[in-house]
C-alpha atoms as a PDB file:
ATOM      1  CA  UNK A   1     129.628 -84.343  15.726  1.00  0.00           C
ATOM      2  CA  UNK A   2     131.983 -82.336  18.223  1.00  0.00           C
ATOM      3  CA  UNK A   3     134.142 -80.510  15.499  1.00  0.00           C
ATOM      4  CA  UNK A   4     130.629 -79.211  13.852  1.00  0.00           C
ATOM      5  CA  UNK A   5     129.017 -77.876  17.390  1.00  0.00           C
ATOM      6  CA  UNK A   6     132.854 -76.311  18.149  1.00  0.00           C
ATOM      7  CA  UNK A   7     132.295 -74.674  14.524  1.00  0.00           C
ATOM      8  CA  UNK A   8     128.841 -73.677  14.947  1.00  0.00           C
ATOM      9  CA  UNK A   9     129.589 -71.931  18.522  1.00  0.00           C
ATOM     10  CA  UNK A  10     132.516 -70.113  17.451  1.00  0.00           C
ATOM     11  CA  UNK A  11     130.701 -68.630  14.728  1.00  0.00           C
ATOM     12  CA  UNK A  12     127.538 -67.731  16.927  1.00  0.00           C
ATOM     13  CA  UNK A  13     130.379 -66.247  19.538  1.00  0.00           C
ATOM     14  CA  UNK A  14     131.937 -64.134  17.322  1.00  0.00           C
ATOM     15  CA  UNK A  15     128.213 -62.997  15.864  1.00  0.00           C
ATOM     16  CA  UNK A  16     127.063 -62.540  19.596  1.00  0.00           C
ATOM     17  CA  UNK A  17     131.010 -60.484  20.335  1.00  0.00           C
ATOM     18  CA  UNK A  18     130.499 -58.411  17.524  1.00  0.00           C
ATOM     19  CA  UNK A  19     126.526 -57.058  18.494  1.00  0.00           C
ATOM     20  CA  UNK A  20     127.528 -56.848  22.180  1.00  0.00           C
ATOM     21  CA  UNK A  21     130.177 -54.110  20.897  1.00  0.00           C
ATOM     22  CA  UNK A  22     127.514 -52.511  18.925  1.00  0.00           C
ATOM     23  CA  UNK A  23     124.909 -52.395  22.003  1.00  0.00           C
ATOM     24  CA  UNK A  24     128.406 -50.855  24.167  1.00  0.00           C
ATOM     25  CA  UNK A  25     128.644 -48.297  21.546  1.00  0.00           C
ATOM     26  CA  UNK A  26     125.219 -47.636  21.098  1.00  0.00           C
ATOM     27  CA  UNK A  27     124.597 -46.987  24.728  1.00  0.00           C
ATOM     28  CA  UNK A  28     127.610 -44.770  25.308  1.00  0.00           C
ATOM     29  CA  UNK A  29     126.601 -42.466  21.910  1.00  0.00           C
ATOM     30  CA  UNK A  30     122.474 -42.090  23.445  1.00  0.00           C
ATOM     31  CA  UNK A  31     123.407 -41.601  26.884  1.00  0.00           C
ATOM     32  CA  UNK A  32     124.652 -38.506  28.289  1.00  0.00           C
ATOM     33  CA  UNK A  33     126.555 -38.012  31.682  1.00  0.00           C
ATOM     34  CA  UNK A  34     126.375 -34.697  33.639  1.00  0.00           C
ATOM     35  CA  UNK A  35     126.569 -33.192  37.036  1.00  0.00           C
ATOM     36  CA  UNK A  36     123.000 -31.212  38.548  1.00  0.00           C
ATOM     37  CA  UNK A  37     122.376 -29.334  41.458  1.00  0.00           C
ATOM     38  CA  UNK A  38     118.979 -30.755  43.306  1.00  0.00           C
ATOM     39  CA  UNK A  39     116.909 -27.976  44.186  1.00  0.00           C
ATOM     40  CA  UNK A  40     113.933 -27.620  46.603  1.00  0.00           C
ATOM     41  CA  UNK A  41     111.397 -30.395  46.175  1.00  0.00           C
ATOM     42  CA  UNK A  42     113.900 -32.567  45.209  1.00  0.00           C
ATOM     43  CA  UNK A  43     113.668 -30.719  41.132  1.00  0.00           C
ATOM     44  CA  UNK A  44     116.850 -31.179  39.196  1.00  0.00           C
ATOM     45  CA  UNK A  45     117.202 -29.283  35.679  1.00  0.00           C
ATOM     46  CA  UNK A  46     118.824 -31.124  32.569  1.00  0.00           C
ATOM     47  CA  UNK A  47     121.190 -29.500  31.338  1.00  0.00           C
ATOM     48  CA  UNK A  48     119.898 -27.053  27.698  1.00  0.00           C
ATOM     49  CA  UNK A  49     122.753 -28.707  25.718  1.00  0.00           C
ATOM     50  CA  UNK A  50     121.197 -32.417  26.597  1.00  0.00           C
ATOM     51  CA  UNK A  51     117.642 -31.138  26.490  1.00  0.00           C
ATOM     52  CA  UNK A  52     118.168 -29.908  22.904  1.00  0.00           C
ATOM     53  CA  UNK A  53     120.261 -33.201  22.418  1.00  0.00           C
ATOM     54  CA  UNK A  54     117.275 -36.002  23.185  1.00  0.00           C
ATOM     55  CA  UNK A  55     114.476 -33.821  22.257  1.00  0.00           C
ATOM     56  CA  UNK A  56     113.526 -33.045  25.825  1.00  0.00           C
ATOM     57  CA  UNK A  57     110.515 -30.959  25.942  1.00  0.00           C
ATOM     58  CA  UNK A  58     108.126 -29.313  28.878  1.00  0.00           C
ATOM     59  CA  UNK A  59     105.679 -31.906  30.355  1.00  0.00           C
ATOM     60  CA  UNK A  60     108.266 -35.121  28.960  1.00  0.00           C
ATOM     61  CA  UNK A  61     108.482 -37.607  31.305  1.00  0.00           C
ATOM     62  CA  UNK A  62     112.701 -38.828  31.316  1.00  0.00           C
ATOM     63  CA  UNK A  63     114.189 -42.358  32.531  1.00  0.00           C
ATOM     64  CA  UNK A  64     117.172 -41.039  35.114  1.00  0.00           C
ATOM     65  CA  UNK A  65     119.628 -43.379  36.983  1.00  0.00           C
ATOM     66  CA  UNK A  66     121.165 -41.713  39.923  1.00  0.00           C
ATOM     67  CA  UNK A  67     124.837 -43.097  40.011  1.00  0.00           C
ATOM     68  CA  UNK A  68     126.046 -41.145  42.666  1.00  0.00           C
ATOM     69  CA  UNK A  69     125.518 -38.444  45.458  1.00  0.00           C
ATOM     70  CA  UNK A  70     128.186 -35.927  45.561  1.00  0.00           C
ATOM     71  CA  UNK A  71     127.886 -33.611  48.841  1.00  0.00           C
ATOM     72  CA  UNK A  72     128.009 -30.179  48.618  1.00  0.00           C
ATOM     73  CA  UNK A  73     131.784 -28.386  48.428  1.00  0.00           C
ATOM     74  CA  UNK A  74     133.259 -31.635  47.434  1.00  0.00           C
ATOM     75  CA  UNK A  75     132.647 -32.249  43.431  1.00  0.00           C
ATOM     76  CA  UNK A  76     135.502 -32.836  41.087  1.00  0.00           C
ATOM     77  CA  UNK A  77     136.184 -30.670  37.860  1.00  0.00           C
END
């Protein structure tokens, strides 16, 4: 009974290994990473090139993470 449960696992792992690359890769092709400037009222603008990328239109609502402040004068290029 062991050997066939050790079989049947290692084929659901690899099955599970393989999708969990596909979900990686399919979150780092749909999400896009950039840099904006927060303006008065706490508005930040979206860059045209991601806009135009996603199909971002006026009146859209978006899903943002904020990963990180970066203070003015010290960003990294």
């Amino acid at each position: 009974m062991q050997k066939h449960c050790a079989r049947h696992c290692g084929a659901n792992w690899k099955l599970l290994s393989i999708f969990c690359c596909f979900l990686l890769w399919l979150v780092f092709a749909l999400v896009e990473v950039f840099v904006a400037r927060v303006f008065s009222g706490g508005k930040v603008t979206i860059p045209k090139r991601v806009r135009e990328l996603l199909g971002v239109g006026d009146g859209d609502y978006v899903r943002l993470s904020l990963v990180e402040v970066v203070k003015r004068g010290k960003i990294e290029r």
